[in-house]
C-alpha atoms as a PDB file:
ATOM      1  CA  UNK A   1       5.765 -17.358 -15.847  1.00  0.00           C
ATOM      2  CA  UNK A   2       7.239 -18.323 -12.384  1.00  0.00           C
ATOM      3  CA  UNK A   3       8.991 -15.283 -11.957  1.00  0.00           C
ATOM      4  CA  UNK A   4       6.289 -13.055 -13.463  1.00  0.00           C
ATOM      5  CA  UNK A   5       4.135 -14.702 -10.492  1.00  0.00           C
ATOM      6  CA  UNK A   6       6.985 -14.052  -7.965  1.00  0.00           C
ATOM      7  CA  UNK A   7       7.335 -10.481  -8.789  1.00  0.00           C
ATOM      8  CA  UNK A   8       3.364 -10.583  -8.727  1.00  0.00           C
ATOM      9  CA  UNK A   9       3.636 -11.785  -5.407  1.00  0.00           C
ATOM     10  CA  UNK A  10       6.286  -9.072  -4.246  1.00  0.00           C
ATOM     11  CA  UNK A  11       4.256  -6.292  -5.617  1.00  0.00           C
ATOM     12  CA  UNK A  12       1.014  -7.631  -3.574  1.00  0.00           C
ATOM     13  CA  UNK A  13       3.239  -7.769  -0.445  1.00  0.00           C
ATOM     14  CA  UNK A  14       4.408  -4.547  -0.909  1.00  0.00           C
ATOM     15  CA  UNK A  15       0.851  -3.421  -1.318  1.00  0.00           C
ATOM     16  CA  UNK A  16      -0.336  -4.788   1.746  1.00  0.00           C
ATOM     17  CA  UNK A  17       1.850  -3.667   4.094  1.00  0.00           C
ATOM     18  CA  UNK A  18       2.151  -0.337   3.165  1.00  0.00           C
ATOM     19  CA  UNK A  19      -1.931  -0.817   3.471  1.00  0.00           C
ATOM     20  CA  UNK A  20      -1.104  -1.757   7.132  1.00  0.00           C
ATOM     21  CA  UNK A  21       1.064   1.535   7.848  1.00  0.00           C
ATOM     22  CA  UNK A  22      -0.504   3.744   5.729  1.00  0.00           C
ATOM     23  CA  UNK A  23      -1.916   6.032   8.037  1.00  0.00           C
ATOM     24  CA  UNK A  24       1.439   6.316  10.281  1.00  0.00           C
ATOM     25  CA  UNK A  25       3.241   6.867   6.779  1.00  0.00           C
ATOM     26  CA  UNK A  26       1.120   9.243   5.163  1.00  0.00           C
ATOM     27  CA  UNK A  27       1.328  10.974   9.147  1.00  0.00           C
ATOM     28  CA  UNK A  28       5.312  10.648   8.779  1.00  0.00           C
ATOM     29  CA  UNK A  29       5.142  12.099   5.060  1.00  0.00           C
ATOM     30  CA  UNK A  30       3.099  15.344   5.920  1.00  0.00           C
ATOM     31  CA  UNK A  31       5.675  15.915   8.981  1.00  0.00           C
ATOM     32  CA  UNK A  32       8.979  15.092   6.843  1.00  0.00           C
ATOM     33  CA  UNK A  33       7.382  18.015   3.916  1.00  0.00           C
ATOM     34  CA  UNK A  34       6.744  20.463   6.785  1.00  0.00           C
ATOM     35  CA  UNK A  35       9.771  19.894   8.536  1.00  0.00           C
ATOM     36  CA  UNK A  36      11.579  20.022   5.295  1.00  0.00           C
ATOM     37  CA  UNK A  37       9.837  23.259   3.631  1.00  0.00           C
ATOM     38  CA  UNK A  38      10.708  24.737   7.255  1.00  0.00           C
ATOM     39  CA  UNK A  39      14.122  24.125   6.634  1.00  0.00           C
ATOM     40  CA  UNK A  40      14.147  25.534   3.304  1.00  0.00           C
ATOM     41  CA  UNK A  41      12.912  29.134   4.644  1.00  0.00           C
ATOM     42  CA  UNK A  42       8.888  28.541   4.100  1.00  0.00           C
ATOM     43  CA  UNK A  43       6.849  30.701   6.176  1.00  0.00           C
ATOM     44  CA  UNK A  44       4.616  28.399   8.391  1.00  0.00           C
ATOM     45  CA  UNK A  45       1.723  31.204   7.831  1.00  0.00           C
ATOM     46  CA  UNK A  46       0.915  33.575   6.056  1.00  0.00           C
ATOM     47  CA  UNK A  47       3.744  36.214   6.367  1.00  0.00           C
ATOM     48  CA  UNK A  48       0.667  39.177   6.952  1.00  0.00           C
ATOM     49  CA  UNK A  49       0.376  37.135  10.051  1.00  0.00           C
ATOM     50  CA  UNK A  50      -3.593  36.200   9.699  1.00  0.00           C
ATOM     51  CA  UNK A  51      -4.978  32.571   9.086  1.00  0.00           C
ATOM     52  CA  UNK A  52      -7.769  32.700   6.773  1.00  0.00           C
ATOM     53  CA  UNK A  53     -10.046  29.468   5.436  1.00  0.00           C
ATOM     54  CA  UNK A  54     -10.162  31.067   1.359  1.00  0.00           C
ATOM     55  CA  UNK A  55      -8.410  33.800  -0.213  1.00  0.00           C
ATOM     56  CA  UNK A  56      -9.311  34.388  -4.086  1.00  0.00           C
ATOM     57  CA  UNK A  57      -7.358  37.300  -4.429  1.00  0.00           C
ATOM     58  CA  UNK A  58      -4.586  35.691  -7.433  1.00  0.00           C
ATOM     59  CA  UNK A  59      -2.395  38.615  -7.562  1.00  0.00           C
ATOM     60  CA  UNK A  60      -2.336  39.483  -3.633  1.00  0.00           C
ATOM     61  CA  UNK A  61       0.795  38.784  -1.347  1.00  0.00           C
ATOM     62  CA  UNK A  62      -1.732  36.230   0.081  1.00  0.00           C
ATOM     63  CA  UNK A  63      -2.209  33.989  -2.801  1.00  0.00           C
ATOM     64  CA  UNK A  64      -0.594  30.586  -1.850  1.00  0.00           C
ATOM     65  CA  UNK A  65      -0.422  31.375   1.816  1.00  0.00           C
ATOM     66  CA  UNK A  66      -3.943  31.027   3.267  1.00  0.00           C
ATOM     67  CA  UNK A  67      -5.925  27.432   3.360  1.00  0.00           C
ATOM     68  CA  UNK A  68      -7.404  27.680   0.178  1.00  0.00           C
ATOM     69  CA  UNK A  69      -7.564  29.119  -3.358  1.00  0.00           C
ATOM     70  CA  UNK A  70      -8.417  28.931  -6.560  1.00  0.00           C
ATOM     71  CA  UNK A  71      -5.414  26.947  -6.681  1.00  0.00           C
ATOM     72  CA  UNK A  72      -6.504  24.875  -4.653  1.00  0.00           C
ATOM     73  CA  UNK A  73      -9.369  23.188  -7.389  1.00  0.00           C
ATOM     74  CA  UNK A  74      -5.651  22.224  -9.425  1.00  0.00           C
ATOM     75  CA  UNK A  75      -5.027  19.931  -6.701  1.00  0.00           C
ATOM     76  CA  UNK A  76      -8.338  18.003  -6.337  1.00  0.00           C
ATOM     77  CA  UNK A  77      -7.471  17.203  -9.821  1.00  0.00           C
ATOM     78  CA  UNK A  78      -4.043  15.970  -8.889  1.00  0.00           C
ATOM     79  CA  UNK A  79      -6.057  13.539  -6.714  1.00  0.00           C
ATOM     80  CA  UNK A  80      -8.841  12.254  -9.216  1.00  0.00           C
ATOM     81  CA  UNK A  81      -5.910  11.667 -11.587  1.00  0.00           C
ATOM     82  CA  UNK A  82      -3.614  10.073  -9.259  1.00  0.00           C
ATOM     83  CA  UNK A  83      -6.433   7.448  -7.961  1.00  0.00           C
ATOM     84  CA  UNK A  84      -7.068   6.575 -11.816  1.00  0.00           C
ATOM     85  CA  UNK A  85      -3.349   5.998 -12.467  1.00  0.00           C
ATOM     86  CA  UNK A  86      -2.553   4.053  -9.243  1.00  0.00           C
ATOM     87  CA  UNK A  87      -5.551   2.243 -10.699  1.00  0.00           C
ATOM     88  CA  UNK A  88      -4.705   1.466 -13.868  1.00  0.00           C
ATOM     89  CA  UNK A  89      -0.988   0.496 -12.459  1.00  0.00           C
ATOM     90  CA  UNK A  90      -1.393  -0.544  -9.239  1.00  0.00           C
ATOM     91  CA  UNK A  91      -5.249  -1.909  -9.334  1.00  0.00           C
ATOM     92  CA  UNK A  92      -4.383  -4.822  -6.966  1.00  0.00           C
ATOM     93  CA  UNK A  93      -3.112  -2.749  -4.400  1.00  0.00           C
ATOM     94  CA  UNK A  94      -5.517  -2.259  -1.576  1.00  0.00           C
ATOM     95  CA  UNK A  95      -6.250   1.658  -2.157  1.00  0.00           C
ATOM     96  CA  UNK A  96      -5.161   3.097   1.085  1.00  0.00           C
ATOM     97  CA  UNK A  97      -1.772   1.668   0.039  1.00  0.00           C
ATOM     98  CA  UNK A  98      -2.008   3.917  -3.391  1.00  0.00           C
ATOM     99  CA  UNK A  99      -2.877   6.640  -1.595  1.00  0.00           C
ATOM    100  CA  UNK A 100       0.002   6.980   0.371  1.00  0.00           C
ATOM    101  CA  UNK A 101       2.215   6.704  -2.808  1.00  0.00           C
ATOM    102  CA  UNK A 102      -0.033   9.463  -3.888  1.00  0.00           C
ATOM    103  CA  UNK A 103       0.829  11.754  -0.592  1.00  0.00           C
ATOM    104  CA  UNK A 104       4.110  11.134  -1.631  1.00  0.00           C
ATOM    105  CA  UNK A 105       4.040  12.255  -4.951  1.00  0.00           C
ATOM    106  CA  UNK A 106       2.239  15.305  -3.901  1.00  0.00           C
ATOM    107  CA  UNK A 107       4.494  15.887  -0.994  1.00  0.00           C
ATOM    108  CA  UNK A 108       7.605  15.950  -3.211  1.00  0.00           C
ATOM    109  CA  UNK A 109       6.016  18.373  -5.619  1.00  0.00           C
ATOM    110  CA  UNK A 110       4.868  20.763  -3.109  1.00  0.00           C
ATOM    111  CA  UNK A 111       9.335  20.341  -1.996  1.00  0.00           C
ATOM    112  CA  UNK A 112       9.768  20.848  -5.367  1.00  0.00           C
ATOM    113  CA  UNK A 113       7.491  23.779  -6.072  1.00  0.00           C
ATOM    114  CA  UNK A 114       8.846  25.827  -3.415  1.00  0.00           C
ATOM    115  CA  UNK A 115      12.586  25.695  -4.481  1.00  0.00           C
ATOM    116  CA  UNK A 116      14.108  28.375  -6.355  1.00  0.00           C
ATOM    117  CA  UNK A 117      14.456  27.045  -9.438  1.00  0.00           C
ATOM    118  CA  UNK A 118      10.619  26.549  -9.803  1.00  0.00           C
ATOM    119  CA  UNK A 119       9.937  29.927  -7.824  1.00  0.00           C
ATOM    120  CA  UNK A 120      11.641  31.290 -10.622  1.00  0.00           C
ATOM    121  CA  UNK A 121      10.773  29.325 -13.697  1.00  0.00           C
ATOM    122  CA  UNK A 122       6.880  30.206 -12.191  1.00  0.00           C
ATOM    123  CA  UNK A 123       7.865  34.238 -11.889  1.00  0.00           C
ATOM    124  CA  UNK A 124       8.978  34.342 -15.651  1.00  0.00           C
ATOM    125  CA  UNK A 125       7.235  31.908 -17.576  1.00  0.00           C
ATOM    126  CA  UNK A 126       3.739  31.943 -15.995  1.00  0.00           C
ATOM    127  CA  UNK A 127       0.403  34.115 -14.640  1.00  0.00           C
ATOM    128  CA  UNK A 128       1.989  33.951 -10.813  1.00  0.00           C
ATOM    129  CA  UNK A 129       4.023  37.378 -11.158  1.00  0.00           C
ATOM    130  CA  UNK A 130       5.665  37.730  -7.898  1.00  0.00           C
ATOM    131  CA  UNK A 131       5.156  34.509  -6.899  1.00  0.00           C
ATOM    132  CA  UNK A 132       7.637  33.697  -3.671  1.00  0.00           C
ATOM    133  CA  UNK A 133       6.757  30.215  -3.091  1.00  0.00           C
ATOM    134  CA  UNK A 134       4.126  28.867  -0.182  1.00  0.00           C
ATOM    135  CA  UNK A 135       3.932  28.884   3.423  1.00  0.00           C
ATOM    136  CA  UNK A 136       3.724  25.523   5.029  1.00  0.00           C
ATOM    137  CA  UNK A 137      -0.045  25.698   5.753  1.00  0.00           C
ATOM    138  CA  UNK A 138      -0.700  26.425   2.435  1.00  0.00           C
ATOM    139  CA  UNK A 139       1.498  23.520   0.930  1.00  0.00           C
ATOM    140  CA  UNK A 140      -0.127  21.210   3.408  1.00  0.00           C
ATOM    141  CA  UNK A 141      -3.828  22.024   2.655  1.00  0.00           C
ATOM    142  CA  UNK A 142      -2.793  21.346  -1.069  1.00  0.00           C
ATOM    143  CA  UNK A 143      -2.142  17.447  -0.232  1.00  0.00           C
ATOM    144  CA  UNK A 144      -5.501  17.418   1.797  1.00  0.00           C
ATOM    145  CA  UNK A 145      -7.317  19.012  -1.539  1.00  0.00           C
ATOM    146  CA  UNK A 146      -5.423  16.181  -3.063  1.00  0.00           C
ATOM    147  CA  UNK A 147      -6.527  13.771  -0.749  1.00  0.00           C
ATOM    148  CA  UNK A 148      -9.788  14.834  -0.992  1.00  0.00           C
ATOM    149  CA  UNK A 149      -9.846  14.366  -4.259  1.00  0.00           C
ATOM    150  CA  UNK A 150      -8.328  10.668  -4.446  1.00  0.00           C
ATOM    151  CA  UNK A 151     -11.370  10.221  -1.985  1.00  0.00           C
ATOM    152  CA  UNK A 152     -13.825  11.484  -4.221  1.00  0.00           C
ATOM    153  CA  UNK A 153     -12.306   9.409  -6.990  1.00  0.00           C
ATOM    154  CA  UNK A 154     -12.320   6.406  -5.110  1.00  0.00           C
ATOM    155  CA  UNK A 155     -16.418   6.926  -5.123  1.00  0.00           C
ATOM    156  CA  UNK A 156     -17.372   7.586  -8.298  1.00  0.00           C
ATOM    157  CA  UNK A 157     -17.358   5.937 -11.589  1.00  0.00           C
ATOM    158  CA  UNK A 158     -14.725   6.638 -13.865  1.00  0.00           C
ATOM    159  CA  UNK A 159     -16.232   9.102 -16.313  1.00  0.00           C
ATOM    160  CA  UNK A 160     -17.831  11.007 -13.639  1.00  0.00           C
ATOM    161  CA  UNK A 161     -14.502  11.461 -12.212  1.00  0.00           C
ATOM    162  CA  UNK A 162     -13.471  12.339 -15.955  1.00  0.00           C
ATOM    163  CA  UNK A 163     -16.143  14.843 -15.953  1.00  0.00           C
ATOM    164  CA  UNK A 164     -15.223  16.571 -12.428  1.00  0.00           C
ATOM    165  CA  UNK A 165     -11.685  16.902 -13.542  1.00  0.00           C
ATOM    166  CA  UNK A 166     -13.170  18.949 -17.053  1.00  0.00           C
ATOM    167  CA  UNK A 167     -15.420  21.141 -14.701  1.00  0.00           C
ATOM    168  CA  UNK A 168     -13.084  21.792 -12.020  1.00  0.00           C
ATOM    169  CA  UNK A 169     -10.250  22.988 -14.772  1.00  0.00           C
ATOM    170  CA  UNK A 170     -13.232  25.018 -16.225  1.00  0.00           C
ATOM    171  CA  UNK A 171     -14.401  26.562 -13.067  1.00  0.00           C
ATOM    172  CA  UNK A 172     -10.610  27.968 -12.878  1.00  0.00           C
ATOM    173  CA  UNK A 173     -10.355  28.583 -15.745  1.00  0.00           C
ATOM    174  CA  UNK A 174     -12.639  31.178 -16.439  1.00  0.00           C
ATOM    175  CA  UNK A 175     -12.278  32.390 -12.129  1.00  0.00           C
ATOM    176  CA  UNK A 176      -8.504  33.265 -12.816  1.00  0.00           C
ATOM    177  CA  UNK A 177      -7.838  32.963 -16.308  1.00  0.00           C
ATOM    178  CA  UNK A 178      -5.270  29.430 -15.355  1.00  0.00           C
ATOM    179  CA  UNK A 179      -5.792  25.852 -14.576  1.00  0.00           C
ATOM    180  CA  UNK A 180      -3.401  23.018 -13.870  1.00  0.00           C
ATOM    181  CA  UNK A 181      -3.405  21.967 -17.500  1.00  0.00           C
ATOM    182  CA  UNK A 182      -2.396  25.866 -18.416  1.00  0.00           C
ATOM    183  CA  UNK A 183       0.160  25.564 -15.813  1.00  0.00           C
ATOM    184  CA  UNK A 184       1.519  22.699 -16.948  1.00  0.00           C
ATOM    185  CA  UNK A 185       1.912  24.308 -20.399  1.00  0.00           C
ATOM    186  CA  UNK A 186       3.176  27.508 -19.381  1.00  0.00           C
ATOM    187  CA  UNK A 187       5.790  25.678 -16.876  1.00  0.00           C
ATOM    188  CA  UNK A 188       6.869  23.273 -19.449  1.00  0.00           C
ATOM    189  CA  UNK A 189       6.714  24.993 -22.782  1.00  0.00           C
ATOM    190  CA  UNK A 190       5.434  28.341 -22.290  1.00  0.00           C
ATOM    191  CA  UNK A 191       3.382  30.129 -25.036  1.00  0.00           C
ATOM    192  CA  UNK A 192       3.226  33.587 -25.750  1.00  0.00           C
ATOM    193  CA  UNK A 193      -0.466  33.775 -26.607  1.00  0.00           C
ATOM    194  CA  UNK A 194      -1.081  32.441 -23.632  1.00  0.00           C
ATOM    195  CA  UNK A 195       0.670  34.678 -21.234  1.00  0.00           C
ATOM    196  CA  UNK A 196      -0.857  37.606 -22.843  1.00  0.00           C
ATOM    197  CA  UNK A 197      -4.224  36.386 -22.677  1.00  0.00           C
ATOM    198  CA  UNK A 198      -3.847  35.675 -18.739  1.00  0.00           C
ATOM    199  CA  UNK A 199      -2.102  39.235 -18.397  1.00  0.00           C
ATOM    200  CA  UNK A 200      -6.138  40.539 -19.806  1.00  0.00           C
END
């Protein structure tokens, strides 16, 4: 029981500090996944050379590139979810301290989405034909959807947050014919049916 409590006790130290920084970390975060997407070739704008606030255009050299997209409703989810699992695992964290293990998380996946092995896996497997990845902007407005979306979370009850994340994969689902949950899928274990019914 002792060391249960001391490893309690570890945990809520932990918490709380990272409470204390977590605006100069998550600020240190968002520079270390430019920086780094910079160094692995990522346009910092839109290649066409235009900044633009929404582009819904899916199968358009500008998908991924401008501020937001459809894609863009996929990682409002990421957010909703992540506050209800740093909930359910970290509830006695103070929840600026789970959010910037949630920046985190997001910030490695937006690395990780933009390296050629997922580039690829995204080009054969999935809806994103011709897909080459983000530019920096883009990648970067995808935390602050997430972040928006742990803030949302953080304000409503649980099923209403349940509910938003069913709507939300709805909306894009029938806007674009995908969703994250159809991503995942089609990433992970791709089905046929699927892809056909996304090609129309």
């Amino acid at each position: 029981m002792r060391a249960t409590g001391v490893a309690a006790g570890r945990a809520s130290s932990v918490g709380a500090w990272l409470a204390a920084k977590s605006g100069w970390l998550i600020a240190a975060v968002l520079v270390l996944t430019a920086t780094t997407l910079f160094v692995m070739g990522r346009s910092p704008i839109c290649p066409c050379g235009r900044i633009a606030l929404w582009h819904g255009a899916v199968q358009s050299d500008q998908n991924s590139q401008q501020i937001a997209d459809w894609y863009s409703l996929s990682h409002i989810v990421h957010g909703l979810l992540f506050y209800a699992a740093g909930w359910l695992a970290l509830g006695r964290w103070p929840w600026t301290a789970r959010l910037v293990l949630a920046v985190a998380i997001e910030s490695g996946w937006e690395i990780l989405e933009n390296s050629p092995l997922i580039i690829d896996r995204y080009r054969s497997v999935t809806m994103a034909w011709g897909y080459s990845g983000d530019s920096i902007l883009n990648s970067l407005s995808d935390i602050g959807c997430m972040m928006l979306g742990f803030a949302i979370a953080r304000r409503l009850p649980w099923w209403a947050s349940a509910v938003l994340v069913v709507l939300l994969e709805l909306v894009a689902l029938v806007a674009i014919r995908d969703n994250l949950t159809l991503n995942l899928i089609m990433l992970i274990a791709p089905v046929e049916a699927i892809r056909q019914w996304q090609m129309g």
